[in-house]
N, C-alpha and C. Protein backbone atom coordinates (compact mmCIF):
# COMPACT_ATOMS: atom_id res chain seq x y z
N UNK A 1 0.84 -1.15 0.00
CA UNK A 1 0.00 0.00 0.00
C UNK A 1 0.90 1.23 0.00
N UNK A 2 0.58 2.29 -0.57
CA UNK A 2 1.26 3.43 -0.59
C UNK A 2 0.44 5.05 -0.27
N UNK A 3 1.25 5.25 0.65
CA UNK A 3 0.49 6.65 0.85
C UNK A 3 0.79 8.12 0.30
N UNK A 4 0.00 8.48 -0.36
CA UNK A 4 0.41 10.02 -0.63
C UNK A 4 -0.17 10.98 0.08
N UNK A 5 0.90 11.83 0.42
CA UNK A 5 0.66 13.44 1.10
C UNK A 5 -0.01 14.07 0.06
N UNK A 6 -0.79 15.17 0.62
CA UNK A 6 -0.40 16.55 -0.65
C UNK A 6 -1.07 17.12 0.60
N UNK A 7 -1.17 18.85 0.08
CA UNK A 7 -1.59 19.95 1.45
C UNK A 7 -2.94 19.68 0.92
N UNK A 8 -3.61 19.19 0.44
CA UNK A 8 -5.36 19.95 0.37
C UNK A 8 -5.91 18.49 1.33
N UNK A 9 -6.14 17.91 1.05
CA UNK A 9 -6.47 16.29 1.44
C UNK A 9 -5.68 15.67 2.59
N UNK A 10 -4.51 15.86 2.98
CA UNK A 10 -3.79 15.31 3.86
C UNK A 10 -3.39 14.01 3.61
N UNK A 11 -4.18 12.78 3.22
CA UNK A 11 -3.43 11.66 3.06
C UNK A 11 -4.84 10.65 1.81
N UNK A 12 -3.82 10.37 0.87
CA UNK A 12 -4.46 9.58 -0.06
C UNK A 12 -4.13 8.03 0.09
N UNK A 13 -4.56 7.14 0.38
CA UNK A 13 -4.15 5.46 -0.03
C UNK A 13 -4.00 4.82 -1.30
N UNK A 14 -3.39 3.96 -1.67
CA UNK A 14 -3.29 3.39 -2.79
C UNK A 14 -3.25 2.37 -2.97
N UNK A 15 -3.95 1.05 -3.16
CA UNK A 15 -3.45 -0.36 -2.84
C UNK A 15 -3.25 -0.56 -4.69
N UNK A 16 -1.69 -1.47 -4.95
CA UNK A 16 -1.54 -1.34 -6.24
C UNK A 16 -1.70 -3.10 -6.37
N UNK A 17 -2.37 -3.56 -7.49
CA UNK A 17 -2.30 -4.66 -7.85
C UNK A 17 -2.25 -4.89 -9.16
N UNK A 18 -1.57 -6.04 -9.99
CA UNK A 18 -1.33 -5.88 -11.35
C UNK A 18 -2.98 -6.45 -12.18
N UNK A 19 -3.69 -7.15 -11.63
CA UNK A 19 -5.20 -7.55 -12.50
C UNK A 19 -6.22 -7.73 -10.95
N UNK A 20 -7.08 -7.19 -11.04
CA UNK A 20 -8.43 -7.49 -10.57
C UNK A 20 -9.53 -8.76 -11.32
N UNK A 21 -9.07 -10.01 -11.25
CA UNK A 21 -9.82 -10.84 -12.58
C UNK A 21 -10.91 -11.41 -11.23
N UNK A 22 -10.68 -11.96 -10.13
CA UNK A 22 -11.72 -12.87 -9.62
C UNK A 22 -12.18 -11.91 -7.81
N UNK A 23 -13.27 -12.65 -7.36
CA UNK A 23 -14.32 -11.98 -6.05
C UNK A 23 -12.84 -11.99 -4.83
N UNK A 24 -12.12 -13.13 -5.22
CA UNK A 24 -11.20 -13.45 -3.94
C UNK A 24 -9.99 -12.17 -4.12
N UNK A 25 -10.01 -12.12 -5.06
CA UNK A 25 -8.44 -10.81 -5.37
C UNK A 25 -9.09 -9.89 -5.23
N UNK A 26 -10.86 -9.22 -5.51
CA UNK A 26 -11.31 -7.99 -5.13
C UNK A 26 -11.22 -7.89 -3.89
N UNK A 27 -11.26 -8.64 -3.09
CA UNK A 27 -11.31 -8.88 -0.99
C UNK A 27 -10.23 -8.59 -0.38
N UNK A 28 -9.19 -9.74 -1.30
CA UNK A 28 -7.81 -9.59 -0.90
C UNK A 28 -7.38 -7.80 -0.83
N UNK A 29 -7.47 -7.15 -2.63
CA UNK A 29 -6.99 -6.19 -2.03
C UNK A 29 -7.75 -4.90 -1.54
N UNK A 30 -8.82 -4.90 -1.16
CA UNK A 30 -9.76 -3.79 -0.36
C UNK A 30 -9.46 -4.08 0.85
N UNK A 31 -9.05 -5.55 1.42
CA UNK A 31 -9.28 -5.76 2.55
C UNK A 31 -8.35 -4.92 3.60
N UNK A 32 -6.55 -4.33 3.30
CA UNK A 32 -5.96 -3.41 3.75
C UNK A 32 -6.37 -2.39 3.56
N UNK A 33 -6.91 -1.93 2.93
CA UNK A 33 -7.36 -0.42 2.76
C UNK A 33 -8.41 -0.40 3.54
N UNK A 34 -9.79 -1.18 3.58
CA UNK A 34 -10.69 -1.08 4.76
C UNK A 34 -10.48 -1.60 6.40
N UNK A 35 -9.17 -1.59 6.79
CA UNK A 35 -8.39 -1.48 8.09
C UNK A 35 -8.08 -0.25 8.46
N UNK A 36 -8.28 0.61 7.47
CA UNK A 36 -7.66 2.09 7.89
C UNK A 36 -8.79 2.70 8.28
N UNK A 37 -8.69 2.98 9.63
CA UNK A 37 -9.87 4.11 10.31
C UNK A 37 -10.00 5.42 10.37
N UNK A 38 -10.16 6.06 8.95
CA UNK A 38 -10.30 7.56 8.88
C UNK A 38 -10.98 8.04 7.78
N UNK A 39 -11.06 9.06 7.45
CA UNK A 39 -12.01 9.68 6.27
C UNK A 39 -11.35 9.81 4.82
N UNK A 40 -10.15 9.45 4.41
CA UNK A 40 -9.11 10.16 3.78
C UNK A 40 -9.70 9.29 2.32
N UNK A 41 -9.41 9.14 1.39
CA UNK A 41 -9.78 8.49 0.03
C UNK A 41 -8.85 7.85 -0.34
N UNK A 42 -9.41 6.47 -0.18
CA UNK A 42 -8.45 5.12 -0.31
C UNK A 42 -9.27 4.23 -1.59
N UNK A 43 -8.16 3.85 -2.66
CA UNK A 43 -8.19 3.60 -4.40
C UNK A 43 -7.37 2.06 -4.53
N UNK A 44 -8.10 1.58 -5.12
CA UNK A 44 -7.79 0.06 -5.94
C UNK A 44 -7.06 0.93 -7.16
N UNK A 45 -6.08 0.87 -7.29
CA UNK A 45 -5.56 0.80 -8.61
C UNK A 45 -4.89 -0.60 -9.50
N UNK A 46 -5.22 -0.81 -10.51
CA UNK A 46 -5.47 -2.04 -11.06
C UNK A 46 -5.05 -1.56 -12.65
N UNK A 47 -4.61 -2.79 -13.29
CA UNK A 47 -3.81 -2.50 -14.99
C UNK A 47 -4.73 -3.80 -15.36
N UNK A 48 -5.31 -3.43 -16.97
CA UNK A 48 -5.52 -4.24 -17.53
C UNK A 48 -5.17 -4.15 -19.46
N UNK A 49 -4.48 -5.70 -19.33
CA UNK A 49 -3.78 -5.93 -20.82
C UNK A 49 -4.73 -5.86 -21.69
N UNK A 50 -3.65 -4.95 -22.39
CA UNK A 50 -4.77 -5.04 -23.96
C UNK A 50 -4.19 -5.44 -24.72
N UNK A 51 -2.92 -5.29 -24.94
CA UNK A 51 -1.68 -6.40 -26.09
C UNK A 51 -0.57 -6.34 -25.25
N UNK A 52 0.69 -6.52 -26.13
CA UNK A 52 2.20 -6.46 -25.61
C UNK A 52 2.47 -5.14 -25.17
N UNK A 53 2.30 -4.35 -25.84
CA UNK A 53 2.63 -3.20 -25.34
C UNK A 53 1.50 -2.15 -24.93
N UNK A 54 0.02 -2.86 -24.82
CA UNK A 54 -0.64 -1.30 -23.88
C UNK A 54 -0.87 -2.09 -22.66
N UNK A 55 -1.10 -1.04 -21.39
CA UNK A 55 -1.66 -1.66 -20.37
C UNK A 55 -2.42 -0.25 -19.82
N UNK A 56 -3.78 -0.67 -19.91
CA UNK A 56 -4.64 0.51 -19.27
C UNK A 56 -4.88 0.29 -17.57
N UNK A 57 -4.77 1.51 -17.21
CA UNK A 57 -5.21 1.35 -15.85
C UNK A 57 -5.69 2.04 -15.02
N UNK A 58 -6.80 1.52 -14.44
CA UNK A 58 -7.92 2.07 -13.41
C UNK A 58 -7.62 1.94 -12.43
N UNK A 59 -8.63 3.21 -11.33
CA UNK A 59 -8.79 3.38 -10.08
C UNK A 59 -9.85 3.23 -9.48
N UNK A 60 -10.63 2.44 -8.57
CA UNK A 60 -11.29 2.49 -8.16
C UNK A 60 -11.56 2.89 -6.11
N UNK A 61 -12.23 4.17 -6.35
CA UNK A 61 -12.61 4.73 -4.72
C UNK A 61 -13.19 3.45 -4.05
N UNK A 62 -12.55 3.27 -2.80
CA UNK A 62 -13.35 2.66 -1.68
C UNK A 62 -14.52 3.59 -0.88
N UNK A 63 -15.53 3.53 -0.68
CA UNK A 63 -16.33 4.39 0.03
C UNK A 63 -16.32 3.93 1.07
C-alpha cells in the first residue's frame, strides 16, 4: 500500500495490484485499505492488458 501526502487532502491510499480478474483478489486487495480508520480516500488501482505493449489502468474509490 502506498500513501500520498499533498496539502489539500492530507493523506491519499493506494493499494496497487497488477489484475483485478476474480471476487477473492477484489477482498484480498480492499481488505488493507478497509483497516484504515479515517475519512481520507483510499483507491484500488489495477492494470488491464490489452496487447504487448498497452496496459490501461484504473482506479477504483473505496467508500
Amino acid at each position: 500500500m502506498i500513501e500520498i501526502f499533498d496539502s489539500v487532502r492530507k493523506y491519499n491510499y493506494f493499494q496497487i495490484c497488477y489484475q483485478v480478474t476474480d471476487q477473492q483478489t477484489i477482498e484480498r486487495e480492499y481488505a488493507s485499505l478497509k483497516t484504515i480508520d479515517d475519512n481520507f480516500p483510499k483507491y484500488v488501482v489495477s492494470c488491464v492488458q490489452a496487447n504487448l505493449k498497452e496496459c490501461f489502468v484504473f482506479a477504483w474509490q473505496i467508500e
